[in-house]
N, C-alpha and C. Protein backbone atom coordinates (compact mmCIF):
# COMPACT_ATOMS: atom_id res chain seq x y z
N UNK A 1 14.59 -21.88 -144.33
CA UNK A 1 13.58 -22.28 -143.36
C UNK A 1 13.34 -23.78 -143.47
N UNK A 2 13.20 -24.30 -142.60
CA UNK A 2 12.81 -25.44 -142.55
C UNK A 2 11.86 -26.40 -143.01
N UNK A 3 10.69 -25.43 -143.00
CA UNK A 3 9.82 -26.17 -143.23
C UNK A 3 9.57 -26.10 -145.11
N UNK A 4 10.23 -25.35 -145.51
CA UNK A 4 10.40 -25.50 -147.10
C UNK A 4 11.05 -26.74 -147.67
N UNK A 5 11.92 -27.30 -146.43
CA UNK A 5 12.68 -28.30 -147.03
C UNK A 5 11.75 -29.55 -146.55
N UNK A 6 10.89 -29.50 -145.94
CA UNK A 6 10.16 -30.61 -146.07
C UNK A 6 8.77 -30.35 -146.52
N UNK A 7 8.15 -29.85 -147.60
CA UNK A 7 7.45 -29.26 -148.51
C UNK A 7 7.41 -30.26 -149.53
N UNK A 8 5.85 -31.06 -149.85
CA UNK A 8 6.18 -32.38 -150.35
C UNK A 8 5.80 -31.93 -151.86
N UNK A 9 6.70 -32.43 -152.87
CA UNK A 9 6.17 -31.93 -154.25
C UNK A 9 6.07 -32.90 -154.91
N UNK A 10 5.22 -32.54 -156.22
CA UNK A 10 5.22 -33.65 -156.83
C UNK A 10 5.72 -33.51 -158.14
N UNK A 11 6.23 -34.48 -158.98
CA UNK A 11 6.58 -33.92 -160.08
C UNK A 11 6.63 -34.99 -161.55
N UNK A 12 6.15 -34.76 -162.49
CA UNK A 12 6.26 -35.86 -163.98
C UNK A 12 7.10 -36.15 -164.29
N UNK A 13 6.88 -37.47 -165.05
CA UNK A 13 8.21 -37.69 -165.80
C UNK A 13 7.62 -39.19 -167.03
N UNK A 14 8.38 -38.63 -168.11
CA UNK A 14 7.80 -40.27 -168.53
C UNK A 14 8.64 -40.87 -168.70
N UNK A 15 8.91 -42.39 -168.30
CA UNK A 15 9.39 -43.53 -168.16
C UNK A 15 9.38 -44.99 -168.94
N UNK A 16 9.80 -45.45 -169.43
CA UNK A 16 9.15 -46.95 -170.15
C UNK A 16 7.93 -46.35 -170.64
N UNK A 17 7.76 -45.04 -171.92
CA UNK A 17 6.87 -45.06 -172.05
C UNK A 17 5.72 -45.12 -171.44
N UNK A 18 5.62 -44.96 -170.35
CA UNK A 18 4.54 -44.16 -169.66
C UNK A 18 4.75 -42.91 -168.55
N UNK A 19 3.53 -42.37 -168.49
CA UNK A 19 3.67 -41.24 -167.31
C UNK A 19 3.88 -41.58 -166.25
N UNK A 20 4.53 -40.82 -165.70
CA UNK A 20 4.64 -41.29 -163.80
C UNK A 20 4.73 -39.70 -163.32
N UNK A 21 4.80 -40.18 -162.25
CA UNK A 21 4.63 -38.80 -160.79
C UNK A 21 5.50 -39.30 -159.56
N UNK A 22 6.10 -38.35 -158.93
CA UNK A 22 7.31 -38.94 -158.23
C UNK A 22 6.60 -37.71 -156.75
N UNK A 23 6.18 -38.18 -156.08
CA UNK A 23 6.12 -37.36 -154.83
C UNK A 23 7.17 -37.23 -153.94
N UNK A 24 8.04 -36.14 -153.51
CA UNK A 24 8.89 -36.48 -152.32
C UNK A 24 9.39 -35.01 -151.56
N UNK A 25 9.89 -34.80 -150.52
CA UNK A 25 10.55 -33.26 -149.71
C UNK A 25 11.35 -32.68 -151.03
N UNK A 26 11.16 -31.66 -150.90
CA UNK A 26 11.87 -30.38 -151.76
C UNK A 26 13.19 -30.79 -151.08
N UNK A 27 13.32 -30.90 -149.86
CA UNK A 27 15.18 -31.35 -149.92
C UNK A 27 15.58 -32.69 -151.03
N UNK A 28 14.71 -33.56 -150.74
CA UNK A 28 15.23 -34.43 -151.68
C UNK A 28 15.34 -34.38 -153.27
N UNK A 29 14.33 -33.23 -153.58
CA UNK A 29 14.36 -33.02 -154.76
C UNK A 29 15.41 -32.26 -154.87
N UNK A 30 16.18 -31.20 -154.70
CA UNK A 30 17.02 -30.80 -154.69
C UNK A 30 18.60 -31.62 -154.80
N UNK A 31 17.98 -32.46 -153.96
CA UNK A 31 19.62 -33.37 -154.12
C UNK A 31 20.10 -34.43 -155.07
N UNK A 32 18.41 -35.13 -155.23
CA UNK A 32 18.37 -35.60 -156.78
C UNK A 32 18.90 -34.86 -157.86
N UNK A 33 17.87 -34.28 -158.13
CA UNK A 33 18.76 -32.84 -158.93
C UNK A 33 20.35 -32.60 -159.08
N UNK A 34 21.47 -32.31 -157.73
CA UNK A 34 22.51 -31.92 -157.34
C UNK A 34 23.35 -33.43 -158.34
N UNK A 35 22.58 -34.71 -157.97
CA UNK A 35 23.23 -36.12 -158.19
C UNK A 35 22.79 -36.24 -159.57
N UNK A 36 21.79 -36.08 -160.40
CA UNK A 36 22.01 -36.07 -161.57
C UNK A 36 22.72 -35.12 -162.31
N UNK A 37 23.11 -34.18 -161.91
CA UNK A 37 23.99 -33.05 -162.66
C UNK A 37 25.73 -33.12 -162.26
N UNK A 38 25.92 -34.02 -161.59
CA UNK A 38 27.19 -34.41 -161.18
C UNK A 38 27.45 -35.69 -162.28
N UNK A 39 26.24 -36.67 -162.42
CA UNK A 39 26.91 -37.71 -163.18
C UNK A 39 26.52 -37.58 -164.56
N UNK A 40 26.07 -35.87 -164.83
CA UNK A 40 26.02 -35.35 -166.67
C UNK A 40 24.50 -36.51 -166.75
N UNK A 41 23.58 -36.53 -165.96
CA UNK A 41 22.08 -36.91 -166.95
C UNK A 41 21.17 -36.44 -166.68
N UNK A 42 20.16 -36.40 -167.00
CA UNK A 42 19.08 -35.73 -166.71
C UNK A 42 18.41 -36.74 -165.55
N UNK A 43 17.41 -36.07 -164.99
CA UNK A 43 16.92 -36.71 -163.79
C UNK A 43 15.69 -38.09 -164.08
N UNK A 44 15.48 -37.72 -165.57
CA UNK A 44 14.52 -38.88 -166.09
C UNK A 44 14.84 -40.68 -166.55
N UNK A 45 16.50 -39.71 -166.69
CA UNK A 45 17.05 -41.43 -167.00
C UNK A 45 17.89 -41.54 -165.81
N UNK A 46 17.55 -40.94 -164.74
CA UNK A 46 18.37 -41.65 -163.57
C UNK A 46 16.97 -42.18 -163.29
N UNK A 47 15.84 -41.47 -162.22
CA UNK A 47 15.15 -42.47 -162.40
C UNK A 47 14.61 -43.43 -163.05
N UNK A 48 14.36 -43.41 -164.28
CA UNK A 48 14.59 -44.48 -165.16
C UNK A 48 15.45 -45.86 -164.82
N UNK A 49 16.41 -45.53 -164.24
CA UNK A 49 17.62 -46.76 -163.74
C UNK A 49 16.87 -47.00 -162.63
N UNK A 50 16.74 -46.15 -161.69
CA UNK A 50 16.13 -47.13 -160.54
C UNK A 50 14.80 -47.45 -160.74
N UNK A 51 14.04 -47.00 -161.54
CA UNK A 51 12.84 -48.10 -162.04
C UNK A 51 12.83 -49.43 -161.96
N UNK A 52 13.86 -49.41 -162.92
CA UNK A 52 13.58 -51.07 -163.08
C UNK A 52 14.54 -52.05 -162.42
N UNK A 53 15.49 -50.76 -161.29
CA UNK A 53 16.23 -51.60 -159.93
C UNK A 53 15.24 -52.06 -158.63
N UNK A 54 13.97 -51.26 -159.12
CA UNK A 54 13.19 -51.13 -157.40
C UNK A 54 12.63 -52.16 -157.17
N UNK A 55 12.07 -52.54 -155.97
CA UNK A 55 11.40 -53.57 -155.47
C UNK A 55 10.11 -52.59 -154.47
N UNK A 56 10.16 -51.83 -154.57
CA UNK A 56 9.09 -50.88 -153.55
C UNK A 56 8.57 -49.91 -155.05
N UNK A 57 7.71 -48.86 -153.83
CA UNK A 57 7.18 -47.85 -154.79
C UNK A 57 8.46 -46.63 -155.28
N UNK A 58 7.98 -46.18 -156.06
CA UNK A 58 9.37 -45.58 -156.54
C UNK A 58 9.73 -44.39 -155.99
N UNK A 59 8.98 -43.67 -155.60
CA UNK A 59 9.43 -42.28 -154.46
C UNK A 59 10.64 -43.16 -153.33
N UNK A 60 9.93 -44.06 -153.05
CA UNK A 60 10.50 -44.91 -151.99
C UNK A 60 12.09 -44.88 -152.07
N UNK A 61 11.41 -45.73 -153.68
CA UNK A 61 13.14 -46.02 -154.09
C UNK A 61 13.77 -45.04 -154.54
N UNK A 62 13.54 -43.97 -154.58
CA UNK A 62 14.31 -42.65 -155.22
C UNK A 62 15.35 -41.92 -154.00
N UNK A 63 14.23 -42.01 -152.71
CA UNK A 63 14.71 -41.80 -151.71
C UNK A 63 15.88 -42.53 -151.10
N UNK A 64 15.48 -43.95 -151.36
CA UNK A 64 16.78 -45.23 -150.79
C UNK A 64 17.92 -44.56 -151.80
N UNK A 65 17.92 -44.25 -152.85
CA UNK A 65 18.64 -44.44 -153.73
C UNK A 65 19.73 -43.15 -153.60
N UNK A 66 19.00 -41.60 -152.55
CA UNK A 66 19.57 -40.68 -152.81
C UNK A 66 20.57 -40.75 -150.94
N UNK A 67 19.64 -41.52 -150.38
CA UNK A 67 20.54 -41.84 -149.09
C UNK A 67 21.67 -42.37 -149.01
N UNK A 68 21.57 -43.78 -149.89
CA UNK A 68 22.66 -44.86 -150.22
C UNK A 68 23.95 -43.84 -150.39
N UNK A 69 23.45 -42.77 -152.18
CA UNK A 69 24.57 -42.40 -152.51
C UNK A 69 25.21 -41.64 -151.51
N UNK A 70 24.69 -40.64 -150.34
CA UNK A 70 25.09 -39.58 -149.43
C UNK A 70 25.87 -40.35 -148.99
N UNK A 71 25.76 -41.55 -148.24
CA UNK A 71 26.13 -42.38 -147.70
C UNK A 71 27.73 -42.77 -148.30
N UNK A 72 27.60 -43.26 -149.18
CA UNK A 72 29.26 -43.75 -149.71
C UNK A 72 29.67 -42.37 -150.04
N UNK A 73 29.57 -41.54 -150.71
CA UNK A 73 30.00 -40.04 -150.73
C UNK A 73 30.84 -39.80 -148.95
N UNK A 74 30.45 -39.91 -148.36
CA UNK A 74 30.16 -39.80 -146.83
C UNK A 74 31.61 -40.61 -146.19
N UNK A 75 31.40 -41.98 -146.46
CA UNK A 75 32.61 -43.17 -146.89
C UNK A 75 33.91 -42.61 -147.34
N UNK A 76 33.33 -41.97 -148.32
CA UNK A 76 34.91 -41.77 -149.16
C UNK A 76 35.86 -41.05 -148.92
N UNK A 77 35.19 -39.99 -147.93
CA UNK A 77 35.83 -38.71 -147.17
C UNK A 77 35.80 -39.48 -146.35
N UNK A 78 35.80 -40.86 -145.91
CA UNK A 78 36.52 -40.80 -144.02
C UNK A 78 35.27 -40.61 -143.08
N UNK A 79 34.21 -40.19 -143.61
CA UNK A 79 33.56 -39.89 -142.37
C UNK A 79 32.66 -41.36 -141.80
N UNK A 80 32.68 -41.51 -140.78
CA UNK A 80 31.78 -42.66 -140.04
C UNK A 80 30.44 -42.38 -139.82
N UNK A 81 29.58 -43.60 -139.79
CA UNK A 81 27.95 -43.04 -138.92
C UNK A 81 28.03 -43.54 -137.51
């Protein structure tokens, strides 16, 4: 159903030594998820990396970060936007 996949969750994590909270769609959490278990890490030290890549808030950048990758994934097979 649809509307599960845009079902906003929130979820912990600690980072640089401190707590954080990552709000974003259950689709995206899911695919985060899918992209850290493809490159063998857990989802705390991927975000972790884009922590201290971001220039926005970090849901933000979690999101840029899970588009980008679809994106060249996307590339690599040939496909165009």
């Amino acid at each position: 159903m649809a509307g599960d996949d845009e079902e906003l969750q929130r979820r912990s994590f600690r980072i640089a030594g401190h707590q954080t909270s990552l709000s974003m769609e259950r689709a995206f959490w899911d695919e985060f998820r899918r992209m850290a278990q493809a490159d063998r890490r857990s989802m705390t030290d991927l975000i972790a990396e884009i922590d201290v890549q971001r220039t926005a808030g970090l849901s933000r950048a979690v999101r840029v970060y899970i588009l980008n990758r679809l994106r060249l994934a996307a590339l690599s097979r040939g496909e165009t936007t």
